[in-house]
PDB file of N, CA and C in Angstrom:
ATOM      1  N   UNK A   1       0.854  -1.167   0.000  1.00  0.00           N
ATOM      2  CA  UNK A   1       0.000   0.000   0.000  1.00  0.00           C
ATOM      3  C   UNK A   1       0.903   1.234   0.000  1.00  0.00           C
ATOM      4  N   UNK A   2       0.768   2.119  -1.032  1.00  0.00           N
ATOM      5  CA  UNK A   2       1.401   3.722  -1.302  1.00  0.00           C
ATOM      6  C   UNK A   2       1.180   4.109   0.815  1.00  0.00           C
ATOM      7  N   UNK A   3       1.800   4.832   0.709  1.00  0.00           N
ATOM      8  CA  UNK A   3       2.376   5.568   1.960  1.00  0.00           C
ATOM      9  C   UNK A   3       1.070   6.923   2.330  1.00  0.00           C
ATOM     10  N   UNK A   4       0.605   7.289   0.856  1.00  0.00           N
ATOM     11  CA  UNK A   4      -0.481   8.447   0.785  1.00  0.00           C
ATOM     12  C   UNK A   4      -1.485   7.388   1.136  1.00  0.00           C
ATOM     13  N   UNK A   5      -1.974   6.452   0.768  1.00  0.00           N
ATOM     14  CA  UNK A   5      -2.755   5.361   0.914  1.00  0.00           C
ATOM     15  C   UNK A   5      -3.387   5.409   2.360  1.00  0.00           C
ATOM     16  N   UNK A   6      -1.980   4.594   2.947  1.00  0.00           N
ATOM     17  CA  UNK A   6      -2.154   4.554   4.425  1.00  0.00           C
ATOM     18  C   UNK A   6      -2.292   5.874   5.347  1.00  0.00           C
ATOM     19  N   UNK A   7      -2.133   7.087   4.882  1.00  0.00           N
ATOM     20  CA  UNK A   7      -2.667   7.982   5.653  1.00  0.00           C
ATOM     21  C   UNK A   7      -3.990   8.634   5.712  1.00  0.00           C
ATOM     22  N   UNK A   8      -4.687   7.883   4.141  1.00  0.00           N
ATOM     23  CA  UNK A   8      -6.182   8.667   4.177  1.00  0.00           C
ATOM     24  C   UNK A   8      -6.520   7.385   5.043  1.00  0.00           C
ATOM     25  N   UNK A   9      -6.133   6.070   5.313  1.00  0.00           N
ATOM     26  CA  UNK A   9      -6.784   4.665   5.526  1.00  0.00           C
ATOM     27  C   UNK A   9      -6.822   5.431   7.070  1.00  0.00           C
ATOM     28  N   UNK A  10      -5.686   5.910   7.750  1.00  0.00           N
ATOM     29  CA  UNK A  10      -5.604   6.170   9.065  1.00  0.00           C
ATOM     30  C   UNK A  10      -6.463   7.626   9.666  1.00  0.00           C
ATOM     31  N   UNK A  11      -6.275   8.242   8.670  1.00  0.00           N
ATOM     32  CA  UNK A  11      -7.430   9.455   8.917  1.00  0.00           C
ATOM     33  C   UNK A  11      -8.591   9.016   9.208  1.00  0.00           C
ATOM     34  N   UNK A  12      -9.147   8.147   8.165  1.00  0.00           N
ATOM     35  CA  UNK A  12     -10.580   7.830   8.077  1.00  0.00           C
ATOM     36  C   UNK A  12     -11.026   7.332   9.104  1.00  0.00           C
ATOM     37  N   UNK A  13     -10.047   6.470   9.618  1.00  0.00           N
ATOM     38  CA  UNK A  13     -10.170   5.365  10.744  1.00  0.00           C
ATOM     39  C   UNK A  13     -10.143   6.324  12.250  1.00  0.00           C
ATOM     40  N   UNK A  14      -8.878   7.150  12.212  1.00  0.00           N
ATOM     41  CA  UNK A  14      -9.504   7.924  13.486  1.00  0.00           C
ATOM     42  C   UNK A  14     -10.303   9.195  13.556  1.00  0.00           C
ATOM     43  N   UNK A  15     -10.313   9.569  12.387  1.00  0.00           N
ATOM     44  CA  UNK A  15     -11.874  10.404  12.569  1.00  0.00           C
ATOM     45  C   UNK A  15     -13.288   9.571  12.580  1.00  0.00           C
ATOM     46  N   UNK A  16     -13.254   8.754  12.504  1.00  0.00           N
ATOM     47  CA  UNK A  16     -14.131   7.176  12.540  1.00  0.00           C
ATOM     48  C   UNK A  16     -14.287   7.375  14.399  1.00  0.00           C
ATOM     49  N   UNK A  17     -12.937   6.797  15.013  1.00  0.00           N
ATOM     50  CA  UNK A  17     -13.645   6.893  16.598  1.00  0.00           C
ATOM     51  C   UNK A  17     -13.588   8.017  17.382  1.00  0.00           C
ATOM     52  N   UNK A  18     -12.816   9.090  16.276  1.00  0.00           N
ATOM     53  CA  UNK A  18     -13.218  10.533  17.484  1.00  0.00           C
ATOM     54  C   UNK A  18     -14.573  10.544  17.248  1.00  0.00           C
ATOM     55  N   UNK A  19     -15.305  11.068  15.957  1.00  0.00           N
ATOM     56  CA  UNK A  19     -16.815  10.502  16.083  1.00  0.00           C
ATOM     57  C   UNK A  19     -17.517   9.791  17.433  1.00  0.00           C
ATOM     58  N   UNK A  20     -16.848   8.352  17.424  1.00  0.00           N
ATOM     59  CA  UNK A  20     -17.321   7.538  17.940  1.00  0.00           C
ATOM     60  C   UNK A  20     -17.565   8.050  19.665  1.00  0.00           C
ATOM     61  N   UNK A  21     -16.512   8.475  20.056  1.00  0.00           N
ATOM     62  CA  UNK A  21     -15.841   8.961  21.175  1.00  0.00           C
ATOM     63  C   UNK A  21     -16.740   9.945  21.920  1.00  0.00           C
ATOM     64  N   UNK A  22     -17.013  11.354  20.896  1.00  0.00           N
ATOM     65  CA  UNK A  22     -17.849  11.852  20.898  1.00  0.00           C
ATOM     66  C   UNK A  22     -18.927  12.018  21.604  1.00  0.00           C
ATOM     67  N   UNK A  23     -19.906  11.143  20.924  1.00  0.00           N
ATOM     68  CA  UNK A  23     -21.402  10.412  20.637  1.00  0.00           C
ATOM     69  C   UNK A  23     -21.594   9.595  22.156  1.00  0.00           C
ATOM     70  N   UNK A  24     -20.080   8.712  22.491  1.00  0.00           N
ATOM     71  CA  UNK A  24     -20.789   8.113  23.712  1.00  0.00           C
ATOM     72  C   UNK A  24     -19.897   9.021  24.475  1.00  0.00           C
ATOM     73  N   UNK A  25     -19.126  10.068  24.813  1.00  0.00           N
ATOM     74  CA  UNK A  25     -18.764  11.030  25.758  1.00  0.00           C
ATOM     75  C   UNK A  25     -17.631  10.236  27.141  1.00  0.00           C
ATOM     76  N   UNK A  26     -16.735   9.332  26.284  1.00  0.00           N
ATOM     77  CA  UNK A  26     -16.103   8.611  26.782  1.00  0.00           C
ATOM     78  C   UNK A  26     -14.768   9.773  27.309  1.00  0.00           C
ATOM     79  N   UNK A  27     -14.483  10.984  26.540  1.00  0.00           N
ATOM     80  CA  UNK A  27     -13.247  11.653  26.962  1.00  0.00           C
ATOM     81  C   UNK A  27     -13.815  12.636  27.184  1.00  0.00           C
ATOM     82  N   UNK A  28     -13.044  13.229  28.480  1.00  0.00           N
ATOM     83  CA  UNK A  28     -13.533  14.455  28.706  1.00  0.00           C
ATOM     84  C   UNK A  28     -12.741  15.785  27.325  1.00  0.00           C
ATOM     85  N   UNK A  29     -13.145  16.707  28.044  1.00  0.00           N
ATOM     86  CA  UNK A  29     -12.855  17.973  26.727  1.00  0.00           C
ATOM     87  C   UNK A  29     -11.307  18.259  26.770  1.00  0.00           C
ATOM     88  N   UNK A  30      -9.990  17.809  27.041  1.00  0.00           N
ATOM     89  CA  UNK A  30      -8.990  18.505  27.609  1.00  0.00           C
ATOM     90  C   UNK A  30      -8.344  16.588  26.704  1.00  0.00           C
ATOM     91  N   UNK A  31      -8.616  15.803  27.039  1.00  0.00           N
ATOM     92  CA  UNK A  31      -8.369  14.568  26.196  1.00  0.00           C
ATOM     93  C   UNK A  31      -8.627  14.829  24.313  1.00  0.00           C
ATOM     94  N   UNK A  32      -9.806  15.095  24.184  1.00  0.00           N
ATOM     95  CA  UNK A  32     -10.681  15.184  23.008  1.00  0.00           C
ATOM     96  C   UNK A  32      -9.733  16.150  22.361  1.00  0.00           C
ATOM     97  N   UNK A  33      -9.409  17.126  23.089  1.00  0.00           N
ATOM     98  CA  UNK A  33      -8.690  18.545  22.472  1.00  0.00           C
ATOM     99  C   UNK A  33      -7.207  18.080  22.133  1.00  0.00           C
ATOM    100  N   UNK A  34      -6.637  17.412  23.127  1.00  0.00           N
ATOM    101  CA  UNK A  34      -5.314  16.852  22.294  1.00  0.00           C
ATOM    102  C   UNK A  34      -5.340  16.177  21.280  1.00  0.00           C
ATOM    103  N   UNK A  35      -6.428  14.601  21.290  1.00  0.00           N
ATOM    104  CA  UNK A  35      -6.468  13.811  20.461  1.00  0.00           C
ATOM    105  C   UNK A  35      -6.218  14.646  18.958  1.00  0.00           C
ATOM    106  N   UNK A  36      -7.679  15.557  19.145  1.00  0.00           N
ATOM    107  CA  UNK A  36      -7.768  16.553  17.938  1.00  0.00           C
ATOM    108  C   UNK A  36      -6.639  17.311  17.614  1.00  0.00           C
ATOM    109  N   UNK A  37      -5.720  17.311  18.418  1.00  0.00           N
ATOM    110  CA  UNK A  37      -4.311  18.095  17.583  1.00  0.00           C
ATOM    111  C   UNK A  37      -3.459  17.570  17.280  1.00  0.00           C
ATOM    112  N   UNK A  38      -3.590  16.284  17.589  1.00  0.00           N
ATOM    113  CA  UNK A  38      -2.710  15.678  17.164  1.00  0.00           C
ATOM    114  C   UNK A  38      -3.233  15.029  15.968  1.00  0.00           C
ATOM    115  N   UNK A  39      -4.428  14.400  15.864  1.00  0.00           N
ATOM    116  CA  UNK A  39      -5.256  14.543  14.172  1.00  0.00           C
ATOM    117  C   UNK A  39      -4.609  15.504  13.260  1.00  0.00           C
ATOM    118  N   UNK A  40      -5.034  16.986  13.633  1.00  0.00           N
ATOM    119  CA  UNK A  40      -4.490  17.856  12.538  1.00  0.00           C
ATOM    120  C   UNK A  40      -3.088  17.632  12.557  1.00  0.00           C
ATOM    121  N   UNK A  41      -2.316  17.567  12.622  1.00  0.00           N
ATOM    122  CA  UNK A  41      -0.561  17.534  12.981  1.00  0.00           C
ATOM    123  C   UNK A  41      -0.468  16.413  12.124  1.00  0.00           C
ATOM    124  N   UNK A  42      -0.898  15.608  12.288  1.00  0.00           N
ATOM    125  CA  UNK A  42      -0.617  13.976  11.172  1.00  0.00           C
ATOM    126  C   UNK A  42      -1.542  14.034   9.975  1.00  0.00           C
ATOM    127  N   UNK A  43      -2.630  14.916   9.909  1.00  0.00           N
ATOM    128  CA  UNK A  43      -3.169  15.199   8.501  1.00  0.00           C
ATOM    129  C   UNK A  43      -2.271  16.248   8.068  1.00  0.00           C
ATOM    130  N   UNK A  44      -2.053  17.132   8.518  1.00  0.00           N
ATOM    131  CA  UNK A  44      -0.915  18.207   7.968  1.00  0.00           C
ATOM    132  C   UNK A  44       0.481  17.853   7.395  1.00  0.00           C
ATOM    133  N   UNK A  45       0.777  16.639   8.360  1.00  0.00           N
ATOM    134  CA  UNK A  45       2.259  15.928   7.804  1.00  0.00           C
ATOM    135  C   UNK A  45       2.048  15.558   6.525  1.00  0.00           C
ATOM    136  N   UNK A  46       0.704  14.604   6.797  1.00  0.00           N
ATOM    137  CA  UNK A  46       0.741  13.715   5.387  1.00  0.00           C
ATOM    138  C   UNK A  46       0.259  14.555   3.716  1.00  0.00           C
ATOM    139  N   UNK A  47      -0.901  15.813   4.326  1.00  0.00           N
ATOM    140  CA  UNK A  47      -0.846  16.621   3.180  1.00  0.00           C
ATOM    141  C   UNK A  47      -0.071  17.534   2.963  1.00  0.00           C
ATOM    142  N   UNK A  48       1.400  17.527   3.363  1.00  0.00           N
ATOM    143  CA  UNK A  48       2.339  18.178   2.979  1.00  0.00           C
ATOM    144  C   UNK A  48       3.430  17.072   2.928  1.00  0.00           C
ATOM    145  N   UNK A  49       2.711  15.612   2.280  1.00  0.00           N
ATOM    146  CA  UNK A  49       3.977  14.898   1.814  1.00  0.00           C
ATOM    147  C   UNK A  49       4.857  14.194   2.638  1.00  0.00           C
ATOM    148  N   UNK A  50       4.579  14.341   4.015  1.00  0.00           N
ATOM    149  CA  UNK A  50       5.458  14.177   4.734  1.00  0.00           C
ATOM    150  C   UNK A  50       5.041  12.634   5.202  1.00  0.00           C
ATOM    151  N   UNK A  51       4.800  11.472   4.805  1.00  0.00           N
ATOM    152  CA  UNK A  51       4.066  10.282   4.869  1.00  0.00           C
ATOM    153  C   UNK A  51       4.510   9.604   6.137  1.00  0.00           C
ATOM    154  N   UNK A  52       5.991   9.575   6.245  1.00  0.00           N
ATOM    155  CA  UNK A  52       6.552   8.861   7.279  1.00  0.00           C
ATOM    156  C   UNK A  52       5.834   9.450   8.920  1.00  0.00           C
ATOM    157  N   UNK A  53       6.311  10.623   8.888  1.00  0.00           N
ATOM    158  CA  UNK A  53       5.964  11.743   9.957  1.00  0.00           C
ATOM    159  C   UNK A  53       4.376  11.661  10.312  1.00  0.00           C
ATOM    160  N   UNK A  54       3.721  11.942   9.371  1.00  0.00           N
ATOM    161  CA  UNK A  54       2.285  11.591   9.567  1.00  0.00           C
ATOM    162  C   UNK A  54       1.547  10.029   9.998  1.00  0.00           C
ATOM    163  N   UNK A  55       2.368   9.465   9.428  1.00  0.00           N
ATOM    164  CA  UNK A  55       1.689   7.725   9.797  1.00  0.00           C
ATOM    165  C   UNK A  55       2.256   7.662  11.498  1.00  0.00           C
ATOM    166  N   UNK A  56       3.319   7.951  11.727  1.00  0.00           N
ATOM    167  CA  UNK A  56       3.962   7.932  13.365  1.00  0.00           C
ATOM    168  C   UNK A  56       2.925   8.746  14.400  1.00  0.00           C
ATOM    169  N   UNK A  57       2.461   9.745  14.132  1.00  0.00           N
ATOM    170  CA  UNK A  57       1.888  10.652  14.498  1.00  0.00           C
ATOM    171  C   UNK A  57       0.444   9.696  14.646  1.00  0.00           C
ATOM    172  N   UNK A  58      -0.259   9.177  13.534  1.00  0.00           N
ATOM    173  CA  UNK A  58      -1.353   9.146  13.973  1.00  0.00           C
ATOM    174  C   UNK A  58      -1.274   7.651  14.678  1.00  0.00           C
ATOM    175  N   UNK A  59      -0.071   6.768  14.468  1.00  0.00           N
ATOM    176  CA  UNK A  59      -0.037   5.830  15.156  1.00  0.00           C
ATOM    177  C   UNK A  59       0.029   6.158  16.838  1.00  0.00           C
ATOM    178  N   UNK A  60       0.189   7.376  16.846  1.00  0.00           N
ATOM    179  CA  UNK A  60       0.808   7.514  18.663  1.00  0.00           C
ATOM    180  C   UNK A  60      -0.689   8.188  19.107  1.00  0.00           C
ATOM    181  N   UNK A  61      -1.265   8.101  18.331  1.00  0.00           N
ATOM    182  CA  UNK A  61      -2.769   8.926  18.981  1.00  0.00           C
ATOM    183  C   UNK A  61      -3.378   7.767  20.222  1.00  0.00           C
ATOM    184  N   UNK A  62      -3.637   8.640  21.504  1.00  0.00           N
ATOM    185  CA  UNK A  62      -4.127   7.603  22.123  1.00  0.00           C
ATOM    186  C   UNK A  62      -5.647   7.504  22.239  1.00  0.00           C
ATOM    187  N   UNK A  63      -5.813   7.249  21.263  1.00  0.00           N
ATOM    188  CA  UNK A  63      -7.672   6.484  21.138  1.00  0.00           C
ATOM    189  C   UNK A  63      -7.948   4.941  20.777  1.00  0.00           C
ATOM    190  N   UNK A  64      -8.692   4.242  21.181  1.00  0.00           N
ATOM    191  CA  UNK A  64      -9.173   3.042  20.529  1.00  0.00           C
ATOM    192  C   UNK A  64     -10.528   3.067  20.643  1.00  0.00           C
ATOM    193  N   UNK A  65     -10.993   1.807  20.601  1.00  0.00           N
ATOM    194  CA  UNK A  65     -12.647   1.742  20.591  1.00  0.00           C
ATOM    195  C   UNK A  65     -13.078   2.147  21.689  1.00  0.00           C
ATOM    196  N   UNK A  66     -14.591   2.257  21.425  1.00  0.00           N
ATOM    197  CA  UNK A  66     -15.356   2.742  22.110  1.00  0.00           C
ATOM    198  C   UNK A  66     -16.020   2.101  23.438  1.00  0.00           C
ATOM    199  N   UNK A  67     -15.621   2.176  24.659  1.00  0.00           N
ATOM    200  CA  UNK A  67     -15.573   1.191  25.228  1.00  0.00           C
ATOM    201  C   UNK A  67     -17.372   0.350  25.876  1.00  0.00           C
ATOM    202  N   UNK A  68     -18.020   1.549  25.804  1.00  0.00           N
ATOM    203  CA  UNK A  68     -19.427   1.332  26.017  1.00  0.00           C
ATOM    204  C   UNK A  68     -20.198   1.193  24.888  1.00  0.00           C
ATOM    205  N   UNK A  69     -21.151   0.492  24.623  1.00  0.00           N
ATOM    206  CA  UNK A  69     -22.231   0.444  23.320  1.00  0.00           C
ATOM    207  C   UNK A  69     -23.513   0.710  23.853  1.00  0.00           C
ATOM    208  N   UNK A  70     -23.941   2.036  23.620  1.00  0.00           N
ATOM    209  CA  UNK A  70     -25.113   2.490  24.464  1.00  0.00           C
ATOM    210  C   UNK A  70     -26.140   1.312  23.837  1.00  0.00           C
ATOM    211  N   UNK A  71     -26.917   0.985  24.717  1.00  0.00           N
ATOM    212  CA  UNK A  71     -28.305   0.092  24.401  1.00  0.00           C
ATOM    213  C   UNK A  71     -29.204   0.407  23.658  1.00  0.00           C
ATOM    214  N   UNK A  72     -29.298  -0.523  22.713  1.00  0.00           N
ATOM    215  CA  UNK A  72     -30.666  -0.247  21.716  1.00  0.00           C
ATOM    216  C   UNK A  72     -31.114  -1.537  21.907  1.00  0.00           C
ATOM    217  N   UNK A  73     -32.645  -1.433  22.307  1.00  0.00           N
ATOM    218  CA  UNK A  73     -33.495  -2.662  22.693  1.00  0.00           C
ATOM    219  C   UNK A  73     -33.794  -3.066  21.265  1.00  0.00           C
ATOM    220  N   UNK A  74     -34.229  -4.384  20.768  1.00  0.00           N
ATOM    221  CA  UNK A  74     -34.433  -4.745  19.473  1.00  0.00           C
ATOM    222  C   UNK A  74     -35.754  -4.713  19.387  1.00  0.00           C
ATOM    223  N   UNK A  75     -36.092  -5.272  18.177  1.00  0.00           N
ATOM    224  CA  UNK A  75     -37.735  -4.810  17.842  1.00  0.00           C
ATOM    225  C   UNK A  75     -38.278  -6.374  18.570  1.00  0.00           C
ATOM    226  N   UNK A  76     -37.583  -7.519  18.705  1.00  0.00           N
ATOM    227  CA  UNK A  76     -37.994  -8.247  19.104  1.00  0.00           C
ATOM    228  C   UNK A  76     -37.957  -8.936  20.614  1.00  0.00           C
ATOM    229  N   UNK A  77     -37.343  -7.524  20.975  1.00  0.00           N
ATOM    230  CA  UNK A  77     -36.922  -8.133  22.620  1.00  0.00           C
ATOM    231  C   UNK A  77     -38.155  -7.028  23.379  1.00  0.00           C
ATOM    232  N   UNK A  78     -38.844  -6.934  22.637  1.00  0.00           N
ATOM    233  CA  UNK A  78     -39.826  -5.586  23.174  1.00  0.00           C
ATOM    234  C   UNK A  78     -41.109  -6.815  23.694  1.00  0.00           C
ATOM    235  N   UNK A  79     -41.502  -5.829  25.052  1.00  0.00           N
ATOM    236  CA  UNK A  79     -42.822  -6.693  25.853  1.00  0.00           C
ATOM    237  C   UNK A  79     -44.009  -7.034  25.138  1.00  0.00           C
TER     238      UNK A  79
END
């Protein structure tokens, strides 16, 4: 995989669980705010070419999944 490749693959992916992150309010605002600068900093590397620099960067982001899955009752688990 091209090097530009793997940085839209890694963008996508962690703007994927800051989203995620978000929505269930797993980080407070002072977490969220780094994560997010360090996003721009590794999109900035990589759209200025800088592929190596940018893939390191977003590899060191500390987010993973989402650790709660808020509840959605199903249509068939209903009384």
């Amino acid at each position: 995989m091209p090097l530009s490749a793997a940085c839209r693959a890694w963008n996508s992916h962690i703007a994927e669980l800051i989203d995620q992150h978000r929505t269930a309010h797993e980080l407070d605002a002072d977490q969220l705010s780094e994560i997010i600068r360090l996003f721009d900093e590794a999109r900035s590397a990589c759209s200025a070419l800088r592929f190596d620099e940018g893939l390191a960067i977003y590899e060191a982001i500390p987010i993973g999944p989402v650790a709660s899955r808020p509840f959605v009752r199903s249509a068939s688990a209903a009384p």
